[in-house]
Protein backbone atom coordinates (compact mmCIF):
# COMPACT_ATOMS: atom_id res chain seq x y z
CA UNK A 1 20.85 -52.60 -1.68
CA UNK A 2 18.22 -52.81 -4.43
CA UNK A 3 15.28 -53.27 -1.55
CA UNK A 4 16.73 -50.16 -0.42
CA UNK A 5 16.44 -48.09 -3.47
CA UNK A 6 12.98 -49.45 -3.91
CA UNK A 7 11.41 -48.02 -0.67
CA UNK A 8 13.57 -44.91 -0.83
CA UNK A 9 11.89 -44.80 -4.25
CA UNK A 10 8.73 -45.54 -3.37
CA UNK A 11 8.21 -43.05 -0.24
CA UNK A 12 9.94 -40.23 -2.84
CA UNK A 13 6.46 -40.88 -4.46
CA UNK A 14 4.33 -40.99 -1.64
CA UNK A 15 6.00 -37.64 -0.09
CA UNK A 16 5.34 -36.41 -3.68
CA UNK A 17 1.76 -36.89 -3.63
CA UNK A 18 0.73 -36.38 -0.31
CA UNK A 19 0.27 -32.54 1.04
CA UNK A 20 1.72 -31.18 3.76
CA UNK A 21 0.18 -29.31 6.75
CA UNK A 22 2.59 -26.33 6.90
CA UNK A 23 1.81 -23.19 4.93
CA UNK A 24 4.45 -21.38 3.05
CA UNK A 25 3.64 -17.57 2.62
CA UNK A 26 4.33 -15.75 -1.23
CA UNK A 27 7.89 -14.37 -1.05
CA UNK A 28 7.75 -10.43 0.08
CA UNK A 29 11.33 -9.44 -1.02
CA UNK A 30 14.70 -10.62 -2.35
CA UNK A 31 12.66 -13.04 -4.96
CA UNK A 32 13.36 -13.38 -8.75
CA UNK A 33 10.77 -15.75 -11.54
CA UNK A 34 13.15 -16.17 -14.62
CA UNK A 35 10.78 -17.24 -17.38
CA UNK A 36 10.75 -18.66 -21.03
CA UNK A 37 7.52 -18.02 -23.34
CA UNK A 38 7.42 -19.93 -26.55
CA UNK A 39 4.91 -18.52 -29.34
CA UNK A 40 4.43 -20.97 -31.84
CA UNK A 41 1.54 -19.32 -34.13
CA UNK A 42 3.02 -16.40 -35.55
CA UNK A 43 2.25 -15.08 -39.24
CA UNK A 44 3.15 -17.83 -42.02
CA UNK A 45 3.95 -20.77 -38.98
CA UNK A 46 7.08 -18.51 -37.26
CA UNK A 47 8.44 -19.10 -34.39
CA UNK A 48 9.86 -17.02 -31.66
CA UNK A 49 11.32 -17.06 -28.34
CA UNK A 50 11.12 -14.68 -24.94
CA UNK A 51 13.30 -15.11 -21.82
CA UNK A 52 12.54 -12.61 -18.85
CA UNK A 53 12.53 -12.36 -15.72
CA UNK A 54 10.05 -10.48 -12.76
CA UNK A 55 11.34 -9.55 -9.53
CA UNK A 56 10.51 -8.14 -6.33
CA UNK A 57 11.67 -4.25 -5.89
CA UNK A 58 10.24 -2.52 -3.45
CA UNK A 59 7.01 -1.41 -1.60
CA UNK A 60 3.91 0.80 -2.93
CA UNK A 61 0.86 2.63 -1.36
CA UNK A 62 -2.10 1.87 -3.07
CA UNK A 63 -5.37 2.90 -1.76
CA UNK A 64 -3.50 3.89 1.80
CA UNK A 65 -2.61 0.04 1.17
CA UNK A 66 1.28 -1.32 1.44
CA UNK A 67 1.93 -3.63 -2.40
CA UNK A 68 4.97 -5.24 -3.16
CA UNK A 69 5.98 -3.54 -6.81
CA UNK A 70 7.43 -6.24 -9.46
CA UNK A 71 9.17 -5.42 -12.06
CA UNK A 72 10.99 -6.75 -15.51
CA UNK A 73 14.63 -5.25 -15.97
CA UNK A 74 14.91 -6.93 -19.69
CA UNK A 75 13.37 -8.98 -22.25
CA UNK A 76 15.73 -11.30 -24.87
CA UNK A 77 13.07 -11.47 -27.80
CA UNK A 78 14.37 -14.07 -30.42
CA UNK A 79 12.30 -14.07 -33.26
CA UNK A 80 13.36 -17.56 -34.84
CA UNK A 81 10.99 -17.95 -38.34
CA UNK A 82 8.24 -16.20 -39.43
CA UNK A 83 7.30 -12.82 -38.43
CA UNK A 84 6.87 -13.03 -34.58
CA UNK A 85 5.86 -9.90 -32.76
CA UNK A 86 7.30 -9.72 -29.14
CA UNK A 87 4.46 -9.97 -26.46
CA UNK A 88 6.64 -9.22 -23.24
CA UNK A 89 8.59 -5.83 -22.55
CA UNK A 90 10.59 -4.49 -19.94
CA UNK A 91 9.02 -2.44 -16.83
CA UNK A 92 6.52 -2.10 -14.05
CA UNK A 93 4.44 -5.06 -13.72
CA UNK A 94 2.17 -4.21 -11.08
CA UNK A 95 1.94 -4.63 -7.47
CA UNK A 96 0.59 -7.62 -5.03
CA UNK A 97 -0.10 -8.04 -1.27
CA UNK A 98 -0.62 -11.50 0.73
CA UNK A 99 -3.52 -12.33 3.03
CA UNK A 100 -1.50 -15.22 4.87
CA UNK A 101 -4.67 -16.17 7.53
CA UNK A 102 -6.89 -16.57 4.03
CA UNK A 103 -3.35 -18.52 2.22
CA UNK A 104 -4.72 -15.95 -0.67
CA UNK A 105 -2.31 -13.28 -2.96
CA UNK A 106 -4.22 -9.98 -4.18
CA UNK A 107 -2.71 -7.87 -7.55
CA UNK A 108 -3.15 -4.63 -9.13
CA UNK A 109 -2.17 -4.29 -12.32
CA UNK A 110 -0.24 -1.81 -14.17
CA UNK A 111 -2.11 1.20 -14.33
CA UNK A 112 -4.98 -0.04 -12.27
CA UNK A 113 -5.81 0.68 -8.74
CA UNK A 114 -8.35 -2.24 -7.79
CA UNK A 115 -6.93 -5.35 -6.48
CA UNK A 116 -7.84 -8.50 -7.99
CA UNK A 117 -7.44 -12.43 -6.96
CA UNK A 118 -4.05 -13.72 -7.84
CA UNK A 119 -3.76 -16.90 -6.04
CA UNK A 120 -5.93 -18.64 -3.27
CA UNK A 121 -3.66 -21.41 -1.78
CA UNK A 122 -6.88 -22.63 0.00
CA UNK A 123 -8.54 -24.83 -2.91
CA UNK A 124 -9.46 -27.93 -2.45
CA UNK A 125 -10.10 -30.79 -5.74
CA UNK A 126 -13.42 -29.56 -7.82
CA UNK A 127 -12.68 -26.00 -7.25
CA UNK A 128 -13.19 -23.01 -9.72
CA UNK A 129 -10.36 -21.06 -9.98
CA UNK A 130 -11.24 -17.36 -10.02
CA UNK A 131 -9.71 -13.69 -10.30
CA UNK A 132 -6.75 -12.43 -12.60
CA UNK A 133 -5.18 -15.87 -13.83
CA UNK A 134 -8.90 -16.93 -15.28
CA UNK A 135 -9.23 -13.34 -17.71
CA UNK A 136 -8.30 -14.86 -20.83
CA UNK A 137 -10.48 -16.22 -23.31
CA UNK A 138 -13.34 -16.22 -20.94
CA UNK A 139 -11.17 -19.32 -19.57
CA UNK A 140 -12.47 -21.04 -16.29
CA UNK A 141 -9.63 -23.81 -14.77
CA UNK A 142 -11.12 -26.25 -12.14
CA UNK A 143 -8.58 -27.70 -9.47
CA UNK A 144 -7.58 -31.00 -10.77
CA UNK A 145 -5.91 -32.37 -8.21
CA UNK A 146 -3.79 -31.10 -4.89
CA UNK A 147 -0.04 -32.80 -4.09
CA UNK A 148 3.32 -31.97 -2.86
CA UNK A 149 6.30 -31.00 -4.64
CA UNK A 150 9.80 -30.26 -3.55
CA UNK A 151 11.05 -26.47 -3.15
CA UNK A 152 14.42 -26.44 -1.81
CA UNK A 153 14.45 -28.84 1.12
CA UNK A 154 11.22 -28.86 2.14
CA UNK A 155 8.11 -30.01 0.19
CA UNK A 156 5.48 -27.15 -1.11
CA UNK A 157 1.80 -28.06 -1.69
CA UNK A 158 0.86 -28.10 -5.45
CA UNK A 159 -2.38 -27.53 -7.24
CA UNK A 160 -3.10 -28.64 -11.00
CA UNK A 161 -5.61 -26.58 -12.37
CA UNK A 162 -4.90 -26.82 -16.05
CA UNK A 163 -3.72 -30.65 -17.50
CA UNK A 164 -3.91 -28.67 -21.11
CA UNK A 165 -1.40 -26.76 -20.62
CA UNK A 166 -0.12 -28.36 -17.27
CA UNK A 167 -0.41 -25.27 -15.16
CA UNK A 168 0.02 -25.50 -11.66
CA UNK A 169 0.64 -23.41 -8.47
CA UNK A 170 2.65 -23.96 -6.04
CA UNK A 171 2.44 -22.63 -2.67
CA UNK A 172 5.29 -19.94 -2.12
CA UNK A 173 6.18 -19.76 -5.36
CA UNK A 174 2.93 -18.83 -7.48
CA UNK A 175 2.22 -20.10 -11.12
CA UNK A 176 4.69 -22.37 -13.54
CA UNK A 177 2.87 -20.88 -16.15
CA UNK A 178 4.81 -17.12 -16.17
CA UNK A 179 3.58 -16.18 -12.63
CA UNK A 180 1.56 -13.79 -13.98
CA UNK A 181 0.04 -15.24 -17.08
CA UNK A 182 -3.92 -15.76 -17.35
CA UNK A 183 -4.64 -19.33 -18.06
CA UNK A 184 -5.21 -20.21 -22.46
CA UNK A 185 -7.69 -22.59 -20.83
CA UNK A 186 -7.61 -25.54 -23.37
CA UNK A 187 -7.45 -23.10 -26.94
CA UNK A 188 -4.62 -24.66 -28.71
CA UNK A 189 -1.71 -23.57 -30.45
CA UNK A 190 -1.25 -20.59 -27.50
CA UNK A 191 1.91 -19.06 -26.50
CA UNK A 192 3.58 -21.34 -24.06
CA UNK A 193 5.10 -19.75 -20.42
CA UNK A 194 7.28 -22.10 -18.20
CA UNK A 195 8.98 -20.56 -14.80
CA UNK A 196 12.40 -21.86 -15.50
CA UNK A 197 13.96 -20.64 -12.11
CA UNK A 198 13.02 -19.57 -9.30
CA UNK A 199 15.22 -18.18 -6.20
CA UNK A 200 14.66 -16.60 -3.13
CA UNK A 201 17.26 -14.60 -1.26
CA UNK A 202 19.66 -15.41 -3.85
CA UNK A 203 19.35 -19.41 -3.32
CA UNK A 204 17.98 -21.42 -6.19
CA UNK A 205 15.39 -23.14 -5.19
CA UNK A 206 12.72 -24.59 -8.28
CA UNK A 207 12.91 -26.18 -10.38
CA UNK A 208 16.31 -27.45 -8.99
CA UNK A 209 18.39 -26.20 -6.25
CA UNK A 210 21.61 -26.62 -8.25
CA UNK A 211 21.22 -24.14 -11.15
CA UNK A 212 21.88 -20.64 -10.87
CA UNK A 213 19.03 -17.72 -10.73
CA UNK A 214 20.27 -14.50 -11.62
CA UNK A 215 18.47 -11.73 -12.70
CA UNK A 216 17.97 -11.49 -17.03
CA UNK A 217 19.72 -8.28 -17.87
CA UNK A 218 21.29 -8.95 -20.99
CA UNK A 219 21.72 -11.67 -23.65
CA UNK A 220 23.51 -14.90 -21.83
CA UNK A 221 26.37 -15.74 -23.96
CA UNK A 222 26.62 -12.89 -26.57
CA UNK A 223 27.86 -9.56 -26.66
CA UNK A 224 24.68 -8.39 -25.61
CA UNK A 225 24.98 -4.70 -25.75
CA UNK A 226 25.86 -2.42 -28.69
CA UNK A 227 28.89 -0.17 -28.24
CA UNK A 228 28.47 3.57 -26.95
CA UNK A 229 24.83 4.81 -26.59
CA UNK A 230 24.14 8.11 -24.94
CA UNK A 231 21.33 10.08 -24.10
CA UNK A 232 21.60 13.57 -23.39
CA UNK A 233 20.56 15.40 -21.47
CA UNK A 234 19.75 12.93 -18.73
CA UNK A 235 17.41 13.88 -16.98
CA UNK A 236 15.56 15.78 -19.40
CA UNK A 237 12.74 18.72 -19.49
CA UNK A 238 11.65 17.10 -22.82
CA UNK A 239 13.79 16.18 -25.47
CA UNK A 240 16.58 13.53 -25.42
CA UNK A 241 19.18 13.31 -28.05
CA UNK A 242 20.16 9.65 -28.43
CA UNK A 243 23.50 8.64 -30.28
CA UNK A 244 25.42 5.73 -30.94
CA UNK A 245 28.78 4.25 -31.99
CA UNK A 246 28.03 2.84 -35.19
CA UNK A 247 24.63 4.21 -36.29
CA UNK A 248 24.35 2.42 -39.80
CA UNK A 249 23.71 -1.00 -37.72
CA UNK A 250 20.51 0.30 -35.71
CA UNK A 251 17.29 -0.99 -36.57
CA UNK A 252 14.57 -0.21 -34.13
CA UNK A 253 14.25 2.11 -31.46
CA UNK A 254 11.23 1.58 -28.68
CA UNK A 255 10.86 3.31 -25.82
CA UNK A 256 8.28 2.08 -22.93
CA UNK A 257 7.05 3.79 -19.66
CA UNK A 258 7.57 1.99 -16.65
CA UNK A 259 4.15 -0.06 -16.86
CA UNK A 260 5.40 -1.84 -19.52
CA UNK A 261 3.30 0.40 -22.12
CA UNK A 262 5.33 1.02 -25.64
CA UNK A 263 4.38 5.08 -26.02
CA UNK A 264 7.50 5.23 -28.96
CA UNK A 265 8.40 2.76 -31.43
CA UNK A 266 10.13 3.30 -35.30
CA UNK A 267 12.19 1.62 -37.15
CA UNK A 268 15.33 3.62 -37.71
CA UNK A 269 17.79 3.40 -40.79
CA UNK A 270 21.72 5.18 -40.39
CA UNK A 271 20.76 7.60 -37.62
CA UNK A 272 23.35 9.90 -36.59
CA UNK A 273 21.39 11.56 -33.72
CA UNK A 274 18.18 10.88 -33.07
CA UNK A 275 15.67 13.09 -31.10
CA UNK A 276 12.85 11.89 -28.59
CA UNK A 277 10.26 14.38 -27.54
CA UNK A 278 6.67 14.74 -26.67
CA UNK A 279 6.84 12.09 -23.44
CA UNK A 280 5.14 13.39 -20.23
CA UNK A 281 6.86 13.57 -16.61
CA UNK A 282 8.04 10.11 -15.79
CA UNK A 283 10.41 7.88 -15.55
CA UNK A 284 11.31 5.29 -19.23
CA UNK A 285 13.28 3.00 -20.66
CA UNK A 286 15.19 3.04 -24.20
CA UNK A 287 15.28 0.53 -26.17
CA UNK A 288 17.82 -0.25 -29.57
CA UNK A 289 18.16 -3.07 -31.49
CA UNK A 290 20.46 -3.07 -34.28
CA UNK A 291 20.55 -5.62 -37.18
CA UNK A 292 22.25 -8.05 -35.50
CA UNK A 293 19.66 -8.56 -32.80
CA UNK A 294 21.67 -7.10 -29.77
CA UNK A 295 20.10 -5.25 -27.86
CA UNK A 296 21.26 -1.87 -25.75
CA UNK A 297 18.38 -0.80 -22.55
CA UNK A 298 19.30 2.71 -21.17
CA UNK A 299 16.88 4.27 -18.38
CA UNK A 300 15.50 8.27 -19.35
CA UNK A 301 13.69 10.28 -17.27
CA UNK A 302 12.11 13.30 -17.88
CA UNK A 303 11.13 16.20 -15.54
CA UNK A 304 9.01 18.70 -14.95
């Protein structure tokens, strides 16, 4: 029985590091990245904490081009010590399209309209890794080394291109490293991004199959929203009255457009109404947080 174990051990490992021959496309729908970003260097050593996640919702015409849109329903922002700023916000995230001949991902980001390089699932060992992922800090990742890794019940070909920070891609899934987070390159002391789960078509499938995916809407565990906020009018031609239950608990309000850009933000002290105006034609999302961090998203949209 032990000689057993051993070779079912020791083929594990050699299914791990050898690649397989079959291609697995990006996901184009029904996919959902739930991810954790830890920022360690905030004023006077802090500490703080984002879980998120990015999904799939929908096509886009770019350019007479068809993009798959992602975007980020909700952001938990724990700040634990210090006085960490959040770095991730709710919205639009941009838009991406697949070349599956080429085994290459293209992305637009918010606000832009020229594609860029997300992924090329065609390097080979001594490669450069170019386009989006490589924007930060002038960074420039070569391919380490190409393997195998499990993805649900069938084995996904893996690339390390960053052993500082241990950032690899993985064929059908995209980055571990926030899916859409340029490389730190070797700087240290940088925010930290880990995919924690990813699913596809509502099955879990990395980094285990066992674990539930579900969208991040609210706070896991904790009364998550605060009691009674309206917005009226709803729709409206440009001002929005915003109220809540128990207004001597709020503490912030934020408002971002749906590219993730913050275009209101104050910190509020025992309002009893408060009044939003001056936003273009669009489509946004409210933000409260009271004072004892729960957090309440509502979705405005104003019209012509």
């Amino acid at each position: 029985m032990k000689k057993l174990l051993l070779i079912i051990s020791i083929l594990s490992v050699i299914a791990a590091k050898s690649q397989t021959s079959v291609y697995h496309p990006f996901p184009d729908s029904n996919a959902c990245w739930n991810i954790d970003m830890s920022q360690g260097m905030c004023f006077l050593g802090g500490w703080s904490d984002e879980k998120y996640s990015i999904a799939i919702t929908g096509d886009t015409l770019i350019n007479g081009q068809t993009y798959r849109k992602l975007f980020t329903p909700f952001v938990k922002f724990t700040n634990i010590s210090g006085s960490c700023t959040q770095q991730n916000y709710p919205g639009y995230k941009g838009a991406f399209r697949q070349d599956i001949p080429d085994r290459k991902v293209y992305f637009i980001p918010p606000a832009l309209t020229v594609e860029q390089l997300l992924y090329d699932f065609s390097m080979n060992p001594g490669d450069t890794v170019k386009g989006y992922l490589q924007q930060e800090w002038g960074t420039t990742d070569v391919v380490q080394e190409v393997d195998s890794v499990l993805v649900g019940d069938s084995y996904r070909k893996r690339w390390l291109i960053n052993p500082c920070y241990n950032i690899q891609w993985i064929e059908g899934v995209g980055s571990n490293y926030g899916l859409l987070q340029p490389s730190p390159g070797c700087m240290t002391d940088m925010a930290y991004y880990e995919i924690n789960c990813f699913s596809l078509n509502g099955v879990s499938l990395y980094p285990e199959t066992s674990s539930e995916c579900l969208l991040i809407t609210s706070i896991n565990g904790q009364k998550s929203e605060i009691e009674a906020v309206k917005i009226y009018p709803n729709p409206s031609n440009g001002s929005f009255t915003v109220g809540v239950l128990k207004p001597d608990d709020i503490d912030e309000i934020r408002v971002t457009d749906m590219a993730g850009n913050i275009v209101f933000q104050k910190q509020i002290h025992n309002p009893e109404n408060f009044i939003i105006s001056g936003l273009s034609r669009g489509t946004y999302i409210l933000t409260i947080v009271d004072k004892n961090n729960r957090i309440a998203n509502r979705k405005m949209i104003r019209c012509p």
